[in-house]
PDB file of N, CA and C in Angstrom:
ATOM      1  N   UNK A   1      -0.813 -15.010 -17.146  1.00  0.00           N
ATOM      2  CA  UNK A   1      -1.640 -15.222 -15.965  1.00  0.00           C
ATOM      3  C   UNK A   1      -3.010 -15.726 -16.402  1.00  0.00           C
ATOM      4  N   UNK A   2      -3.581 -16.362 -15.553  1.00  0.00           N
ATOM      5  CA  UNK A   2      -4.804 -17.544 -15.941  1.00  0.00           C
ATOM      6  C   UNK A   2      -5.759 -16.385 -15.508  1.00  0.00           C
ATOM      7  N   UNK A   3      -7.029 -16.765 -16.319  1.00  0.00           N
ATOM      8  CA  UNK A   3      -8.347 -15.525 -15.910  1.00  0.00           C
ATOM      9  C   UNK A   3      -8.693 -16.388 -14.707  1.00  0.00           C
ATOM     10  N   UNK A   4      -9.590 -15.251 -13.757  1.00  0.00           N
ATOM     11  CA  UNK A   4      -9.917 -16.138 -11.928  1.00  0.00           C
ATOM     12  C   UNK A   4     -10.745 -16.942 -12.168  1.00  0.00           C
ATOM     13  N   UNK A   5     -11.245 -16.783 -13.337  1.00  0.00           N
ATOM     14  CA  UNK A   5     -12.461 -17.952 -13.761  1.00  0.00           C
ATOM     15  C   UNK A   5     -12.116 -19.175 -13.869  1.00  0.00           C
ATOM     16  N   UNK A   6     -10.881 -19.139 -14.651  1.00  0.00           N
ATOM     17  CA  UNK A   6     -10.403 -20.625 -15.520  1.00  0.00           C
ATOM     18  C   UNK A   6      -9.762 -21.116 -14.021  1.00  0.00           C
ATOM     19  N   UNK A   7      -8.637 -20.311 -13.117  1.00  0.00           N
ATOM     20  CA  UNK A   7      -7.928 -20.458 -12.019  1.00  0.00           C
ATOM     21  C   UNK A   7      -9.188 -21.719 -11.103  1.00  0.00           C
ATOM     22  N   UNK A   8     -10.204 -20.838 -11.052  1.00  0.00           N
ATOM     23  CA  UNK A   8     -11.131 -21.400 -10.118  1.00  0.00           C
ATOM     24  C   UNK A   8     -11.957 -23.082 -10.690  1.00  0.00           C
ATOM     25  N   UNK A   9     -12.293 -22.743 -11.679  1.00  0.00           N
ATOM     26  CA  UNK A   9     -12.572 -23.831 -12.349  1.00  0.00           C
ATOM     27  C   UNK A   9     -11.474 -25.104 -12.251  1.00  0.00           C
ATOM     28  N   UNK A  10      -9.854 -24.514 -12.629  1.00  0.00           N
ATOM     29  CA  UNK A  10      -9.015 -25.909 -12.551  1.00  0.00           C
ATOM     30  C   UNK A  10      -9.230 -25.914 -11.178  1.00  0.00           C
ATOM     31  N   UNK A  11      -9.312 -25.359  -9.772  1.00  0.00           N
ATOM     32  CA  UNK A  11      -8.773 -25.532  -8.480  1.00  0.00           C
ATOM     33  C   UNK A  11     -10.659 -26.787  -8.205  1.00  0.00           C
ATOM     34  N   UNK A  12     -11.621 -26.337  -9.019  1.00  0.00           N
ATOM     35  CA  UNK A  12     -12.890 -27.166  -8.531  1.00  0.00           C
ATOM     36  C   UNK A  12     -12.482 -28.578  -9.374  1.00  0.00           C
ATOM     37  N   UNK A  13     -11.696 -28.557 -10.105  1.00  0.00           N
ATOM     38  CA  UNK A  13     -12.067 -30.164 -10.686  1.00  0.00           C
ATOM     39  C   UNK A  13     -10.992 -31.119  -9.993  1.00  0.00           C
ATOM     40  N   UNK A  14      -9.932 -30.095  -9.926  1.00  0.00           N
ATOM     41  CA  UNK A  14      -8.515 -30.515  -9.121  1.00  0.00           C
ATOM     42  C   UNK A  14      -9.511 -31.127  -7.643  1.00  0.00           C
ATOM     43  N   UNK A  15     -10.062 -30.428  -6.917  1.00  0.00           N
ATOM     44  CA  UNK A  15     -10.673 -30.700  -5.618  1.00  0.00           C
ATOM     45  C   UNK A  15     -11.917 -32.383  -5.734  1.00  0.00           C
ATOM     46  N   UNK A  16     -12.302 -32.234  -7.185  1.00  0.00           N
ATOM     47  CA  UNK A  16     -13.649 -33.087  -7.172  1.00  0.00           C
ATOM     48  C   UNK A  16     -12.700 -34.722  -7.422  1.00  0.00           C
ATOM     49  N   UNK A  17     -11.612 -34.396  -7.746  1.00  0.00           N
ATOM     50  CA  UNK A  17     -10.852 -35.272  -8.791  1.00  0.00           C
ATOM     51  C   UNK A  17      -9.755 -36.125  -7.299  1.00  0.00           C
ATOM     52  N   UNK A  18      -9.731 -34.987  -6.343  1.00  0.00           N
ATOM     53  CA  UNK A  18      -9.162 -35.660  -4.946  1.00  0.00           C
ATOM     54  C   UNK A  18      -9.874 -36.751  -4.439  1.00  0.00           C
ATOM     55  N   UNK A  19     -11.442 -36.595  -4.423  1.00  0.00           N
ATOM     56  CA  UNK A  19     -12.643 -37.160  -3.858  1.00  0.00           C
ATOM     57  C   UNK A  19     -12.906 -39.073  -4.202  1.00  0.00           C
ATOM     58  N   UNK A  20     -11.885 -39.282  -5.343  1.00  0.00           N
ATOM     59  CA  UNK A  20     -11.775 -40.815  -5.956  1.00  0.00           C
ATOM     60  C   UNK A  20     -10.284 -40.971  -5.629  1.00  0.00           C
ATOM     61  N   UNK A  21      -9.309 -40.580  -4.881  1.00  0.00           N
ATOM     62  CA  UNK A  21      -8.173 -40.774  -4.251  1.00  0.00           C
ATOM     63  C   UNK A  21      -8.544 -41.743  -3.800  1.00  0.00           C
ATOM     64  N   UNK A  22      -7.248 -42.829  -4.244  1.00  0.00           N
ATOM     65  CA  UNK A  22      -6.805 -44.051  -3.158  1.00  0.00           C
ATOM     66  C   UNK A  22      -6.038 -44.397  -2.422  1.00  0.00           C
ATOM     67  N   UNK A  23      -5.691 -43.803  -1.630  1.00  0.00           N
ATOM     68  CA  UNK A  23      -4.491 -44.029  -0.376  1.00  0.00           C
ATOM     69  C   UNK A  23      -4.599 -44.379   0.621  1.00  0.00           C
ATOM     70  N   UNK A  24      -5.064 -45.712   0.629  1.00  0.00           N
ATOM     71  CA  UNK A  24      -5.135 -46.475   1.917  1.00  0.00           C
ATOM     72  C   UNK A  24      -3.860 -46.482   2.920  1.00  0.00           C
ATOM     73  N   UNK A  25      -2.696 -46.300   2.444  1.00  0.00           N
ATOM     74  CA  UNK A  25      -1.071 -46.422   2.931  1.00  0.00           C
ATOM     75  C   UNK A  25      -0.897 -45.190   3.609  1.00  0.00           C
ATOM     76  N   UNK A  26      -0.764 -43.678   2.905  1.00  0.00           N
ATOM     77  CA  UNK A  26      -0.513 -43.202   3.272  1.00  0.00           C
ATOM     78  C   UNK A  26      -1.556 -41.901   3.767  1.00  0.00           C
ATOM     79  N   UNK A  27      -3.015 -42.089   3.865  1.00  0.00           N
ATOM     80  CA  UNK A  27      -4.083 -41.630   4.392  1.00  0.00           C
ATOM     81  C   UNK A  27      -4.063 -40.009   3.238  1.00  0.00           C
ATOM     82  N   UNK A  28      -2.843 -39.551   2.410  1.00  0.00           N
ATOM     83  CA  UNK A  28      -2.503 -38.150   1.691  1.00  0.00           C
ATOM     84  C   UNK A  28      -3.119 -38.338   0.387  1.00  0.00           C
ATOM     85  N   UNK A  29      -4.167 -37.860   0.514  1.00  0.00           N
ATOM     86  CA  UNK A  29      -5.354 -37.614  -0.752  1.00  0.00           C
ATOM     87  C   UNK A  29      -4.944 -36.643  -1.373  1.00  0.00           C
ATOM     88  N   UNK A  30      -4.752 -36.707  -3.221  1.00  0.00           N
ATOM     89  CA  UNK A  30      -4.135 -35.572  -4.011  1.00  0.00           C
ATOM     90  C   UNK A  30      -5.487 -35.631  -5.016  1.00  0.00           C
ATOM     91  N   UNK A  31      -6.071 -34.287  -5.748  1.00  0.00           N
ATOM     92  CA  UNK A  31      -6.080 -34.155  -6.912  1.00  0.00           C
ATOM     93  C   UNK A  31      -5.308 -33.044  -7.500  1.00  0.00           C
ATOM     94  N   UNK A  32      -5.702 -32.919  -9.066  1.00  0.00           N
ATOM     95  CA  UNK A  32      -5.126 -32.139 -10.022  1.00  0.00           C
ATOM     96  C   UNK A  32      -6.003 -32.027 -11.183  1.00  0.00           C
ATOM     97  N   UNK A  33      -5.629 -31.166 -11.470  1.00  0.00           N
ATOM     98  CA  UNK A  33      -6.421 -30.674 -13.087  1.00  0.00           C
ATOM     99  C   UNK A  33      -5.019 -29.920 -13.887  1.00  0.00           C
ATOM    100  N   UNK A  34      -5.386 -30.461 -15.134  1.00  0.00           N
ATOM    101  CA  UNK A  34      -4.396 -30.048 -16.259  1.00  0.00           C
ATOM    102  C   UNK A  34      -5.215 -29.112 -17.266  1.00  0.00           C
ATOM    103  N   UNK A  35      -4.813 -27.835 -17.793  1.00  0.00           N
ATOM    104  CA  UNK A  35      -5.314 -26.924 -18.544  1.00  0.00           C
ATOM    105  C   UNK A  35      -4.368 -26.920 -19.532  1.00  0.00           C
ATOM    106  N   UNK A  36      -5.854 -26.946 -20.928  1.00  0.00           N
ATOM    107  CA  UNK A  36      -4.937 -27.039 -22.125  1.00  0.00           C
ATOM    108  C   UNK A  36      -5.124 -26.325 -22.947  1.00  0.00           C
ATOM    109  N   UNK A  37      -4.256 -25.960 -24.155  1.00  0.00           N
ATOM    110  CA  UNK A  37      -4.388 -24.725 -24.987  1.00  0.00           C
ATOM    111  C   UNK A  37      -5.609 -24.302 -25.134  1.00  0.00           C
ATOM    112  N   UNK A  38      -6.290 -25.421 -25.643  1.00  0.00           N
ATOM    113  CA  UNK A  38      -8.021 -25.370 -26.033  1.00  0.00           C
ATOM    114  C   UNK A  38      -8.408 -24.416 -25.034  1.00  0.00           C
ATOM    115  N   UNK A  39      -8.823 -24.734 -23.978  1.00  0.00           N
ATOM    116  CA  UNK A  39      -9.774 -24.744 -22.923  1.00  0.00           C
ATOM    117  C   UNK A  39      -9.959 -25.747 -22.133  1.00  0.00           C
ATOM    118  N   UNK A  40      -9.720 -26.876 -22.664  1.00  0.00           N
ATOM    119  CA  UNK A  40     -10.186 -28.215 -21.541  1.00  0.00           C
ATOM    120  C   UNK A  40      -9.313 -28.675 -20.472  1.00  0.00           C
ATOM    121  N   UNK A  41     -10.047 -28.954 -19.841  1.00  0.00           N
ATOM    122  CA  UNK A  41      -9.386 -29.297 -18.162  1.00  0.00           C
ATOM    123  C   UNK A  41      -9.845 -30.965 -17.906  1.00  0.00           C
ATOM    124  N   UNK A  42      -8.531 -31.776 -17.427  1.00  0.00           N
ATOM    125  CA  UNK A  42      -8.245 -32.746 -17.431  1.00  0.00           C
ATOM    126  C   UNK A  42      -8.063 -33.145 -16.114  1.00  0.00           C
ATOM    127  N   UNK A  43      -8.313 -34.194 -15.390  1.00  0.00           N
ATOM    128  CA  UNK A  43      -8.309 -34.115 -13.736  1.00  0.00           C
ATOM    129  C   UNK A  43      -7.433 -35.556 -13.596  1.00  0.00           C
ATOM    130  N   UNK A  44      -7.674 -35.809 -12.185  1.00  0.00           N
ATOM    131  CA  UNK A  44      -6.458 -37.231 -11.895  1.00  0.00           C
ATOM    132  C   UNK A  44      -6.553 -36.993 -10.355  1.00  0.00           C
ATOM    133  N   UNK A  45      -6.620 -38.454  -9.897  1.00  0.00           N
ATOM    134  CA  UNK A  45      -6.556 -38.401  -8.076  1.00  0.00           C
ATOM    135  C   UNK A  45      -5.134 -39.453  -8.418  1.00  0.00           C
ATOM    136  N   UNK A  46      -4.611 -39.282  -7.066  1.00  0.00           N
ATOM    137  CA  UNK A  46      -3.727 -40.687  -6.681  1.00  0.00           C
ATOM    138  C   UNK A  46      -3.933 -41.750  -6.115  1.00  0.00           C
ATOM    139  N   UNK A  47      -3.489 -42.521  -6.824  1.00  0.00           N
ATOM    140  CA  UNK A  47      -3.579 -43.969  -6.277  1.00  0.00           C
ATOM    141  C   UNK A  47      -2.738 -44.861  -6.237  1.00  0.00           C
ATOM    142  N   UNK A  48      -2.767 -45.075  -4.750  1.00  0.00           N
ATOM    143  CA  UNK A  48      -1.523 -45.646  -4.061  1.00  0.00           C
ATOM    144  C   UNK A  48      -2.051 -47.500  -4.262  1.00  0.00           C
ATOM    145  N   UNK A  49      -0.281 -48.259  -4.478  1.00  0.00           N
ATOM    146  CA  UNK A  49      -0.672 -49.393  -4.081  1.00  0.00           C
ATOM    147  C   UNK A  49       0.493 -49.772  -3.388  1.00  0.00           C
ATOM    148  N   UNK A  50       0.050 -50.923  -3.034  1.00  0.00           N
ATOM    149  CA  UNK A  50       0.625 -51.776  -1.932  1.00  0.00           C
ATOM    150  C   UNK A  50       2.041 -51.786  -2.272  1.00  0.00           C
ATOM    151  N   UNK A  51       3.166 -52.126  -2.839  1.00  0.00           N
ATOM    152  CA  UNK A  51       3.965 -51.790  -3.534  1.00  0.00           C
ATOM    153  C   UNK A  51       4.155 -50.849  -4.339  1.00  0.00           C
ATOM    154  N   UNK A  52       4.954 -49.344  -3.650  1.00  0.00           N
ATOM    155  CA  UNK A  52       4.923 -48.020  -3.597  1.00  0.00           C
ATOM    156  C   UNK A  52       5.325 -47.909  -4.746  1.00  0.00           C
ATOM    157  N   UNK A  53       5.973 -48.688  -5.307  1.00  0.00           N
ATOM    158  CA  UNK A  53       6.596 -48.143  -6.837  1.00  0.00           C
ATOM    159  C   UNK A  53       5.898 -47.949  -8.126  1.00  0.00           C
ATOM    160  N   UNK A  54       4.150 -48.733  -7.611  1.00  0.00           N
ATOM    161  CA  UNK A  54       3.410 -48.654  -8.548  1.00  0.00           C
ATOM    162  C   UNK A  54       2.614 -47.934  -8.428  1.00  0.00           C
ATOM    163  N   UNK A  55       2.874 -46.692  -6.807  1.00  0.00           N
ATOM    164  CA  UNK A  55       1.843 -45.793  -6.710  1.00  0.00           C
ATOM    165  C   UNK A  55       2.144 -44.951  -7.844  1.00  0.00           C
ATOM    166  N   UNK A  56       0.661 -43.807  -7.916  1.00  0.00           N
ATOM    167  CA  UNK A  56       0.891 -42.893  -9.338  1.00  0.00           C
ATOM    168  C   UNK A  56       0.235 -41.459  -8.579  1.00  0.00           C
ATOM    169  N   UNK A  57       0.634 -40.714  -8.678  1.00  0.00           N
ATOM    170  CA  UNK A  57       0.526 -39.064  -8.237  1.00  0.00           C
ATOM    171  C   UNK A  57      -0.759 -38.646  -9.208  1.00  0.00           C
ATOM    172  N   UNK A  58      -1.449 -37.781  -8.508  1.00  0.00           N
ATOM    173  CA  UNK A  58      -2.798 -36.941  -9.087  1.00  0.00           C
ATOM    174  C   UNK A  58      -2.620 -36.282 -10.301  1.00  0.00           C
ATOM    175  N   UNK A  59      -1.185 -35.671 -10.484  1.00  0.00           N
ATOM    176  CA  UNK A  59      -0.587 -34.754 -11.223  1.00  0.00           C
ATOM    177  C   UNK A  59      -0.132 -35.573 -12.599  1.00  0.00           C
ATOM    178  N   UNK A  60       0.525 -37.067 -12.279  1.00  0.00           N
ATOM    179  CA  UNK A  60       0.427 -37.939 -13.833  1.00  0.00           C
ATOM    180  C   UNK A  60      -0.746 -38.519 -14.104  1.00  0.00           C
ATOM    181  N   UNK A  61      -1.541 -38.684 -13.283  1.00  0.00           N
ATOM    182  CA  UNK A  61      -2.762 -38.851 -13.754  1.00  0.00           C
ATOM    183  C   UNK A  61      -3.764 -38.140 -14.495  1.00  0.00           C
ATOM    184  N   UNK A  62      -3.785 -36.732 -14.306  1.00  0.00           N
ATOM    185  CA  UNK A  62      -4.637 -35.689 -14.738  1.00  0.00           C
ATOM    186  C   UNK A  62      -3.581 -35.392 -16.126  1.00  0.00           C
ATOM    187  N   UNK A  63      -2.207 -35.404 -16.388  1.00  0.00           N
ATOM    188  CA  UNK A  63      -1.202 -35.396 -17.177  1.00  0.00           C
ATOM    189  C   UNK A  63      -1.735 -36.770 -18.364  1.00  0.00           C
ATOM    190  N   UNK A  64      -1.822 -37.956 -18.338  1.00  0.00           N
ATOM    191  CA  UNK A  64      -2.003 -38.688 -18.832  1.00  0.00           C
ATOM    192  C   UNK A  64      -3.051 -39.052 -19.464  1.00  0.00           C
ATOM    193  N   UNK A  65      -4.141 -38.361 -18.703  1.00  0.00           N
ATOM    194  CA  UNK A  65      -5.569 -38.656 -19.043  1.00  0.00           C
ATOM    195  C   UNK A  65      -5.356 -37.607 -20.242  1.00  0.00           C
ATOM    196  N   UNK A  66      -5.208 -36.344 -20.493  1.00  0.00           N
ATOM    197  CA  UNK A  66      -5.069 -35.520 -21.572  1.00  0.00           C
ATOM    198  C   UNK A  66      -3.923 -35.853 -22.662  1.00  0.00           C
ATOM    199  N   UNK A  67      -3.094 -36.705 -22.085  1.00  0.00           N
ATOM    200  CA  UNK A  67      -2.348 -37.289 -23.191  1.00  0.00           C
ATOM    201  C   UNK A  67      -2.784 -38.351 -24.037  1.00  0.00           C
ATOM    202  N   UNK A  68      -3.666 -39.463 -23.378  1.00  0.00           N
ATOM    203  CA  UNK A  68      -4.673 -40.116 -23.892  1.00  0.00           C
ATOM    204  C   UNK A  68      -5.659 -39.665 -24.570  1.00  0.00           C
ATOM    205  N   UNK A  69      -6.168 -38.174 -24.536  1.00  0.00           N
ATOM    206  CA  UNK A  69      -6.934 -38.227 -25.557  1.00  0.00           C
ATOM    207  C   UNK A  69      -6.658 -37.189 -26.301  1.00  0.00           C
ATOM    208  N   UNK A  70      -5.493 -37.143 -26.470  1.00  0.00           N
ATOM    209  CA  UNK A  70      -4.842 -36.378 -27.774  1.00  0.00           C
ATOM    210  C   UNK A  70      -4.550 -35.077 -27.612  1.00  0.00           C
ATOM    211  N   UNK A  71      -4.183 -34.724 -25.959  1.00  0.00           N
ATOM    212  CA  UNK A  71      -4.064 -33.107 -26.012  1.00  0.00           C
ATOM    213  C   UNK A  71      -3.042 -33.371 -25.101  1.00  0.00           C
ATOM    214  N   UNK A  72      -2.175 -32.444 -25.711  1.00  0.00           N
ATOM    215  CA  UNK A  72      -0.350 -32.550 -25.661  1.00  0.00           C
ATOM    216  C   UNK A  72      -0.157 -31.015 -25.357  1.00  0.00           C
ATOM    217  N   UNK A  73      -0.631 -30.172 -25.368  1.00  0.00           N
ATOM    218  CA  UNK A  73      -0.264 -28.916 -25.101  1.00  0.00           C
ATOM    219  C   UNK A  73      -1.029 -28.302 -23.753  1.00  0.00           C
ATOM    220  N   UNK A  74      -0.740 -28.505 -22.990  1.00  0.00           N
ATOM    221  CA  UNK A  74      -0.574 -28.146 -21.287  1.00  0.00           C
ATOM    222  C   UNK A  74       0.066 -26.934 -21.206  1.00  0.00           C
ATOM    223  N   UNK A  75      -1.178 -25.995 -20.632  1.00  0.00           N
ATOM    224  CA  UNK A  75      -0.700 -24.549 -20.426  1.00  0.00           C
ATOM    225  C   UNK A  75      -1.117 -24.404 -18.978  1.00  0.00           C
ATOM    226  N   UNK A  76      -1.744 -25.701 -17.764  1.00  0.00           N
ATOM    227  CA  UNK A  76      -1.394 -25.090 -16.510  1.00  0.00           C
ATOM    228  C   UNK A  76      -1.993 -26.197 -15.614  1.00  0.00           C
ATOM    229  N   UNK A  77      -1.399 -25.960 -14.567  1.00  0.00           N
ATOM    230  CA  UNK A  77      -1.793 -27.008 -13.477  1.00  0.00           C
ATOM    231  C   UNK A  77      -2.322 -27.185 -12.103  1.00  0.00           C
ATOM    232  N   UNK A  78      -3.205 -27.119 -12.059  1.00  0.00           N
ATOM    233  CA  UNK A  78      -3.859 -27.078 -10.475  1.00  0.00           C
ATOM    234  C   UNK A  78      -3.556 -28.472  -9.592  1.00  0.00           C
ATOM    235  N   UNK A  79      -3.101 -28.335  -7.987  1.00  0.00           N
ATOM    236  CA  UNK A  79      -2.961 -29.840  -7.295  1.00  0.00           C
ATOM    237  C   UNK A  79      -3.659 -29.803  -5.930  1.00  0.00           C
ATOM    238  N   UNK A  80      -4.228 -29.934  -5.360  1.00  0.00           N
ATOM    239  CA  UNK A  80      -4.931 -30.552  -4.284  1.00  0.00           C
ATOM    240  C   UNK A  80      -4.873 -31.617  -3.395  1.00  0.00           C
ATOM    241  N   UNK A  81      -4.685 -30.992  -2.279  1.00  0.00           N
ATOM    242  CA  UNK A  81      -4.296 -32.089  -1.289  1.00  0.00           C
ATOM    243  C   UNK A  81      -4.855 -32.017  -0.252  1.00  0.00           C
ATOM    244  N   UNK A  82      -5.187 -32.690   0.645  1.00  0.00           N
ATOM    245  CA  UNK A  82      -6.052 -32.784   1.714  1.00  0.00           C
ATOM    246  C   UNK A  82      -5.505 -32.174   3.190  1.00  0.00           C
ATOM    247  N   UNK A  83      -5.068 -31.124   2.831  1.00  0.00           N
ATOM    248  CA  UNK A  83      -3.482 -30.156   3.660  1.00  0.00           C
ATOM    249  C   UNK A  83      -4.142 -29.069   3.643  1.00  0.00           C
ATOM    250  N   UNK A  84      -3.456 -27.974   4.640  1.00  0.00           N
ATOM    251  CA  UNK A  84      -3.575 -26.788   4.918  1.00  0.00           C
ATOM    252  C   UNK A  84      -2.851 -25.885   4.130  1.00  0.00           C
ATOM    253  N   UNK A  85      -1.724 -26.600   3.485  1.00  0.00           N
ATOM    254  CA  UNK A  85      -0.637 -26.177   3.354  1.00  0.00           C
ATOM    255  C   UNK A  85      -0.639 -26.218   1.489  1.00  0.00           C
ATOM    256  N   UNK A  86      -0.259 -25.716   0.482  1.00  0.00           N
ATOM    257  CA  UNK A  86       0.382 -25.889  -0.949  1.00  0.00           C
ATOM    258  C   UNK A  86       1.161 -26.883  -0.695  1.00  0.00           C
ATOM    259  N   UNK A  87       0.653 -27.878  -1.948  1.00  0.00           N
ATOM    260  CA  UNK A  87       1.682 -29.160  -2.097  1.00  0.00           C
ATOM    261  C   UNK A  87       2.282 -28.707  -3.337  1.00  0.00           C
ATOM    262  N   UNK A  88       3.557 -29.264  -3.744  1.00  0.00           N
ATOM    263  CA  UNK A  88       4.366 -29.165  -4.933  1.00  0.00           C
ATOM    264  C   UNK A  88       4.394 -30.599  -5.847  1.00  0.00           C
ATOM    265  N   UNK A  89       4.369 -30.643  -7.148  1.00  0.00           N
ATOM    266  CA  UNK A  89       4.863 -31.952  -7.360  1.00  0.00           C
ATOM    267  C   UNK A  89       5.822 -32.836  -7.149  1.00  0.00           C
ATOM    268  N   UNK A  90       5.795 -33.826  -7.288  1.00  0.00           N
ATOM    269  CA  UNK A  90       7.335 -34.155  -7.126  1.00  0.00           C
ATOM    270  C   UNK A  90       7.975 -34.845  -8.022  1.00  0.00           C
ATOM    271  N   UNK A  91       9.306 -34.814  -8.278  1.00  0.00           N
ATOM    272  CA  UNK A  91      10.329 -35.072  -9.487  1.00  0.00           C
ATOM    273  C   UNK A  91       9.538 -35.879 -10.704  1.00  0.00           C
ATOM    274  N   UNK A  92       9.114 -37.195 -10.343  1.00  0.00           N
ATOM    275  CA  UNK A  92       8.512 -37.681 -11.520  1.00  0.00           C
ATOM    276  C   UNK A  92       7.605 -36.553 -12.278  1.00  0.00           C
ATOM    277  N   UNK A  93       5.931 -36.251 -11.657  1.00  0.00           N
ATOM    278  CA  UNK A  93       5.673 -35.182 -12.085  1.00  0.00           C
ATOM    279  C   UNK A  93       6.329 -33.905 -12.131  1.00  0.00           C
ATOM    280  N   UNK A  94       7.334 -33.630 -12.505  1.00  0.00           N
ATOM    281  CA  UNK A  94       8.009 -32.355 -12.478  1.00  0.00           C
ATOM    282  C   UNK A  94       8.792 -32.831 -14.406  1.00  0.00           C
ATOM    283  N   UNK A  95       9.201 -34.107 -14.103  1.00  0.00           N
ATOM    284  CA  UNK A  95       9.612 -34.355 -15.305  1.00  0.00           C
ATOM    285  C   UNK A  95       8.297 -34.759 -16.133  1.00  0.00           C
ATOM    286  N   UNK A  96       7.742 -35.075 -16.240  1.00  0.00           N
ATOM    287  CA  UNK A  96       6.413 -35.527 -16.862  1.00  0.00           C
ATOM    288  C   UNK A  96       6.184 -34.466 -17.715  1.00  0.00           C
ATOM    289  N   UNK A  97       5.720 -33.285 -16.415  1.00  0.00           N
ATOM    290  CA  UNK A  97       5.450 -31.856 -17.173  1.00  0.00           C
ATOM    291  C   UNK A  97       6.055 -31.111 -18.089  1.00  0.00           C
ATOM    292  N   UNK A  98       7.469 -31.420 -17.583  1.00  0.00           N
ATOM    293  CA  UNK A  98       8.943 -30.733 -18.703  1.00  0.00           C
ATOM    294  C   UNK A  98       8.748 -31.422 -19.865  1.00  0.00           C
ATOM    295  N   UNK A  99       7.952 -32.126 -19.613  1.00  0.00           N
ATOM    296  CA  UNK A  99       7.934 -33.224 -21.519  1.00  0.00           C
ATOM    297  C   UNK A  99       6.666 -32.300 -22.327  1.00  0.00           C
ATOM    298  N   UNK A 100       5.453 -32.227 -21.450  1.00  0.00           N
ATOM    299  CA  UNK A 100       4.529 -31.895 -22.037  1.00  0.00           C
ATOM    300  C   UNK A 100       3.903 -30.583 -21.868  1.00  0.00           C
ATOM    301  N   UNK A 101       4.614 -29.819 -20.810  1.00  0.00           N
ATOM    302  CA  UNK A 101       4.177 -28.116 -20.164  1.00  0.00           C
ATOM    303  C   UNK A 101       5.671 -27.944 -19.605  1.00  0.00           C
ATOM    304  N   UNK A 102       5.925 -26.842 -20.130  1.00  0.00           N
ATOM    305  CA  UNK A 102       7.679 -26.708 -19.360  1.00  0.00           C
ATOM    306  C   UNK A 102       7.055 -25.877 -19.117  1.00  0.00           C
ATOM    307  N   UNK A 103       6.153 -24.693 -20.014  1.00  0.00           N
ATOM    308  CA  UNK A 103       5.777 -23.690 -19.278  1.00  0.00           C
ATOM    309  C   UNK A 103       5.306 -23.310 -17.441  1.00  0.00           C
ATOM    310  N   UNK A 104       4.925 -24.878 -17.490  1.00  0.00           N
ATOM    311  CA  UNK A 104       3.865 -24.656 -15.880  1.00  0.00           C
ATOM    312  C   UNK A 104       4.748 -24.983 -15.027  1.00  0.00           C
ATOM    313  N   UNK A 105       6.244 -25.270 -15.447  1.00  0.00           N
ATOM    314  CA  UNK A 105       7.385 -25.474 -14.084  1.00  0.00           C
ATOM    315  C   UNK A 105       7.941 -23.694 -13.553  1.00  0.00           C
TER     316      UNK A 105
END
C-alpha cells in the first residue's frame, strides 16, 4: 500500500498532467502519473487525433515518458479524468503496464 502522501502527490500530478489534454473529438480529458521504484513520478495527458488510431491515452503517455528516461520499474499508477466517476485503463494501457508494472494490474 502507497503512503497518503505519495497516493496524493501521484493523484496532483495525474490531475495537473489532465490540464495539457487534447481532445478536441471526444471532449474526455485524461491524466496519469506513473510511480517508480525510486520515488519519481512521471505524468502524461491524452491526445487525441483526427484519425483515432493515432490517438494515445494519458496512461502510455505518463508510461513512456519514464521509459524514455530510463526508469523501467513502475510500482504504481494514478489516472484522471474529467468524470465523476473512476476511469480504468484500457487494453492497450493494460498491456503496456504488464510489460513494465504487472504489479499495478
Amino acid at each position: 500500500m502507497l503512503d497518503e502522501t505519495v497516493q496524493h502527490q501521484l493523484l496532483d500530478q495525474a490531475r495537473r498532467a489532465r490540464e495539457y489534454a487534447y481532445a478536441p473529438y471526444s471532449n474526455f480529458k485524461v491524466g496519469a502519473a506513473v510511480l517508480t521504484a525510486a520515488g519519481e513520478i512521471f505524468s502524461g495527458c491524452n491526445i487525441e487525433n483526427a484519425s483515432l488510431g493515432a490517438t494515445i491515452c494519458a496512461e502510455r503517455v505518463a508510461i513512456l515518458t519514464a521509459v524514455a528516461a530510463g526508469r523501467r520499474d513502475l510500482t504504481a499508477l494514478a489516472v484522471i479524468a474529467d468524470t465523476p466517476d473512476p476511469v480504468a485503463p484500457c487494453g492497450l494501457c493494460r498491456q503496456m503496464l504488464a510489460e513494465f508494472s504487472p504489479d499495478c494490474l
